[in-house]
N, C-alpha and C. Protein backbone atom coordinates (compact mmCIF):
# COMPACT_ATOMS: atom_id res chain seq x y z
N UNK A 1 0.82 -1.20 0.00
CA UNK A 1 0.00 0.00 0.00
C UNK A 1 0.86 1.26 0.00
N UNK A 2 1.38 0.78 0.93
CA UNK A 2 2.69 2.23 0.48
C UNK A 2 3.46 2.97 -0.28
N UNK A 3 3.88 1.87 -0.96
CA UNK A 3 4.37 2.14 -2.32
C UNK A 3 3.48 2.27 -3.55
N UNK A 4 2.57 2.33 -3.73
CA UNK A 4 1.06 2.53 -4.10
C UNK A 4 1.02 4.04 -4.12
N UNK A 5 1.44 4.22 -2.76
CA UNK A 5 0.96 5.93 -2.46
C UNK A 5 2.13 6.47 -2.88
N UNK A 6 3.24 6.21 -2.45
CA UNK A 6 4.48 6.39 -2.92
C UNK A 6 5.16 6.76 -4.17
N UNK A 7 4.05 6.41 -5.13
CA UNK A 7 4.68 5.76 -6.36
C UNK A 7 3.45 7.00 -6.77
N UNK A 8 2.16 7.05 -6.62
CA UNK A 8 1.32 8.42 -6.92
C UNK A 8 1.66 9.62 -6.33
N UNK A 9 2.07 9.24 -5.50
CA UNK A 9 3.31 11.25 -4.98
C UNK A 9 4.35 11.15 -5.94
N UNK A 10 4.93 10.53 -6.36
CA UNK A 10 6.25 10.61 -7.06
C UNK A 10 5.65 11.17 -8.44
N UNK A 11 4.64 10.05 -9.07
CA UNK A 11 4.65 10.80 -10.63
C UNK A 11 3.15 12.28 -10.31
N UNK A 12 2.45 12.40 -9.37
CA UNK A 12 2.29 13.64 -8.92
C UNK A 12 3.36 14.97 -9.61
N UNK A 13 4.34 14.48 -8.62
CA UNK A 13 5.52 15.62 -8.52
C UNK A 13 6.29 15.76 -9.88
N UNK A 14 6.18 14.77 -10.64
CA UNK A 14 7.13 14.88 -12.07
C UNK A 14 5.70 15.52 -12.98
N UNK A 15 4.78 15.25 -12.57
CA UNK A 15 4.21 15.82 -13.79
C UNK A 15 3.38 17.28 -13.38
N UNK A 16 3.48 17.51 -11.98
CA UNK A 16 3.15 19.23 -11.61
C UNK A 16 1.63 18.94 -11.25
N UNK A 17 1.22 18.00 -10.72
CA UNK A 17 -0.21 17.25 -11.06
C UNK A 17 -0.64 17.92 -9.10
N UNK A 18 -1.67 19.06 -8.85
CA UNK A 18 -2.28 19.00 -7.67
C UNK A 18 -2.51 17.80 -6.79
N UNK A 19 -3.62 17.11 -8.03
CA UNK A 19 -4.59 15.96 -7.69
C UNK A 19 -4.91 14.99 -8.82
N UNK A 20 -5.12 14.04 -8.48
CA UNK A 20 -5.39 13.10 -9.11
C UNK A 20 -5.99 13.19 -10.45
N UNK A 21 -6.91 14.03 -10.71
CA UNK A 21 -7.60 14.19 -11.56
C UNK A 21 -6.74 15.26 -12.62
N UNK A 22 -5.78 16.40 -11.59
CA UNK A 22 -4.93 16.69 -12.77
C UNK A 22 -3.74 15.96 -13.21
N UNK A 23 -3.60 14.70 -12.74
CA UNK A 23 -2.61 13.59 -12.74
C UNK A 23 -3.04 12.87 -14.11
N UNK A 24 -4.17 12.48 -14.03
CA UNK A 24 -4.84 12.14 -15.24
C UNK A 24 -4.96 12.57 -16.35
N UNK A 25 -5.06 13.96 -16.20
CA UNK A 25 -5.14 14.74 -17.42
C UNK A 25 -3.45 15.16 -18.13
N UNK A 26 -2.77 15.39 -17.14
CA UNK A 26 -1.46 15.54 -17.82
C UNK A 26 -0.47 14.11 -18.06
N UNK A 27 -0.98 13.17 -17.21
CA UNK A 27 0.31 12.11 -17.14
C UNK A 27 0.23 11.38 -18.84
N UNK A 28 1.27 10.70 -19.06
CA UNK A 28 1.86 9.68 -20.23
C UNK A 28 2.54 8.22 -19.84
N UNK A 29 2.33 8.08 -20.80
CA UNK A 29 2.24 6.61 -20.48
C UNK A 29 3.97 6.16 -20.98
N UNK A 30 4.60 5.46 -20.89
CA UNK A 30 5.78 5.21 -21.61
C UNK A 30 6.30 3.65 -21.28
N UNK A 31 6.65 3.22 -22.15
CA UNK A 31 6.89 2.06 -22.13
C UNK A 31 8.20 1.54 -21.80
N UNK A 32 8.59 0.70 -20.76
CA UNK A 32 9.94 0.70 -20.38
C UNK A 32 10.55 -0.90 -20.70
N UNK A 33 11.64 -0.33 -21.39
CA UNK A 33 12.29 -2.27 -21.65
C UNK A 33 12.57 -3.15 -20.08
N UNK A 34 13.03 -4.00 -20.53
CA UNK A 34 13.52 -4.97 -19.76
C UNK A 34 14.78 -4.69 -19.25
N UNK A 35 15.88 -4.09 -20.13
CA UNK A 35 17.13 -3.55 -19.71
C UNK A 35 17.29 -1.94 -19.36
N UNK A 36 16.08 -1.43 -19.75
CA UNK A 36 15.86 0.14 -19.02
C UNK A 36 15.30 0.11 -17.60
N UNK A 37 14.86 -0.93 -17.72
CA UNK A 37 14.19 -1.59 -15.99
C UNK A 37 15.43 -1.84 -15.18
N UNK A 38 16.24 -2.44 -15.44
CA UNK A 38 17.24 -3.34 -15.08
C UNK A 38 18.10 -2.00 -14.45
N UNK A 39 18.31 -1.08 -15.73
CA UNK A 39 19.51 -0.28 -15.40
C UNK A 39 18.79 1.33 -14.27
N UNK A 40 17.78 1.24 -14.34
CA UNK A 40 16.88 2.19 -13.10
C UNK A 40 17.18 1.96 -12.01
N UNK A 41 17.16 0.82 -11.59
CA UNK A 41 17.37 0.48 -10.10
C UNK A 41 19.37 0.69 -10.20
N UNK A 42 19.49 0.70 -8.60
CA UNK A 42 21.07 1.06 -8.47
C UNK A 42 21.45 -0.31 -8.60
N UNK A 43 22.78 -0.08 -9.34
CA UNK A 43 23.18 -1.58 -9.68
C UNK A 43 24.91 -1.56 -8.59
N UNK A 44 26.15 -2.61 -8.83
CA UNK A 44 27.08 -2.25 -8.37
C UNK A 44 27.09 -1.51 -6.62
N UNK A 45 26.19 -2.19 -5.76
CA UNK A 45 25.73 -1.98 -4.73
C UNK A 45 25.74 -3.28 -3.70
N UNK A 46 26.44 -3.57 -2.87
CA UNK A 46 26.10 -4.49 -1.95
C UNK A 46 25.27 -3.93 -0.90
N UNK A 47 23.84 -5.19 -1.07
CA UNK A 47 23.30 -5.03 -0.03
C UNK A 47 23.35 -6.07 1.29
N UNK A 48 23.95 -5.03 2.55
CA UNK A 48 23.73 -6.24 3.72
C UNK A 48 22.54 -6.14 4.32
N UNK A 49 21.18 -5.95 3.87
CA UNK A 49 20.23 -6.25 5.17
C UNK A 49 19.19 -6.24 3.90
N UNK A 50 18.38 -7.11 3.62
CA UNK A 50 17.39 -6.55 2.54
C UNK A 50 16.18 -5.91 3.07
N UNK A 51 15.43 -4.62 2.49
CA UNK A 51 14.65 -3.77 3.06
C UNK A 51 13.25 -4.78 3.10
N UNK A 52 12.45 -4.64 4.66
CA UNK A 52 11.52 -5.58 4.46
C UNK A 52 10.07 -4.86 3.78
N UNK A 53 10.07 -3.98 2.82
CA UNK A 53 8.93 -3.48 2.57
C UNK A 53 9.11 -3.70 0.99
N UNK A 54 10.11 -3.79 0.54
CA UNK A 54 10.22 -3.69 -1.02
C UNK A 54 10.82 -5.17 -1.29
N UNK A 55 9.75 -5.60 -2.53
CA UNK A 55 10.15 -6.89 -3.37
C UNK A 55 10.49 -6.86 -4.82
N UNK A 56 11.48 -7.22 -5.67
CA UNK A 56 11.21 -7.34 -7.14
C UNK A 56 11.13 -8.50 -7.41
């Protein structure tokens, strides 16, 4: 759920969006590869504890 909300504040804020409804009206859609996915997240990173709220 959090990241739910998380994830609608974030593209909120990239697209200048008040509310939801102006979220709707301005947002785009874009299609992301498999290796544009890949290379988004931080790579070259050891993790020692894995975060217990986030899964891929």
């Amino acid at each position: 759920r959090f990241q739910l909300v998380g994830g609608l504040r974030s593209g909120m804020g990239y697209c200048g969006a008040a509310d939801l409804g102006e979220l709707r009206d301005k947002a785009r859609l874009l299609r992301v590869t498999s290796g544009g996915l890949r290379e988004s997240h931080p790579h070259d990173v050891t993790i020692t504890r894995e975060a217990p709220n986030y899964h891929t």
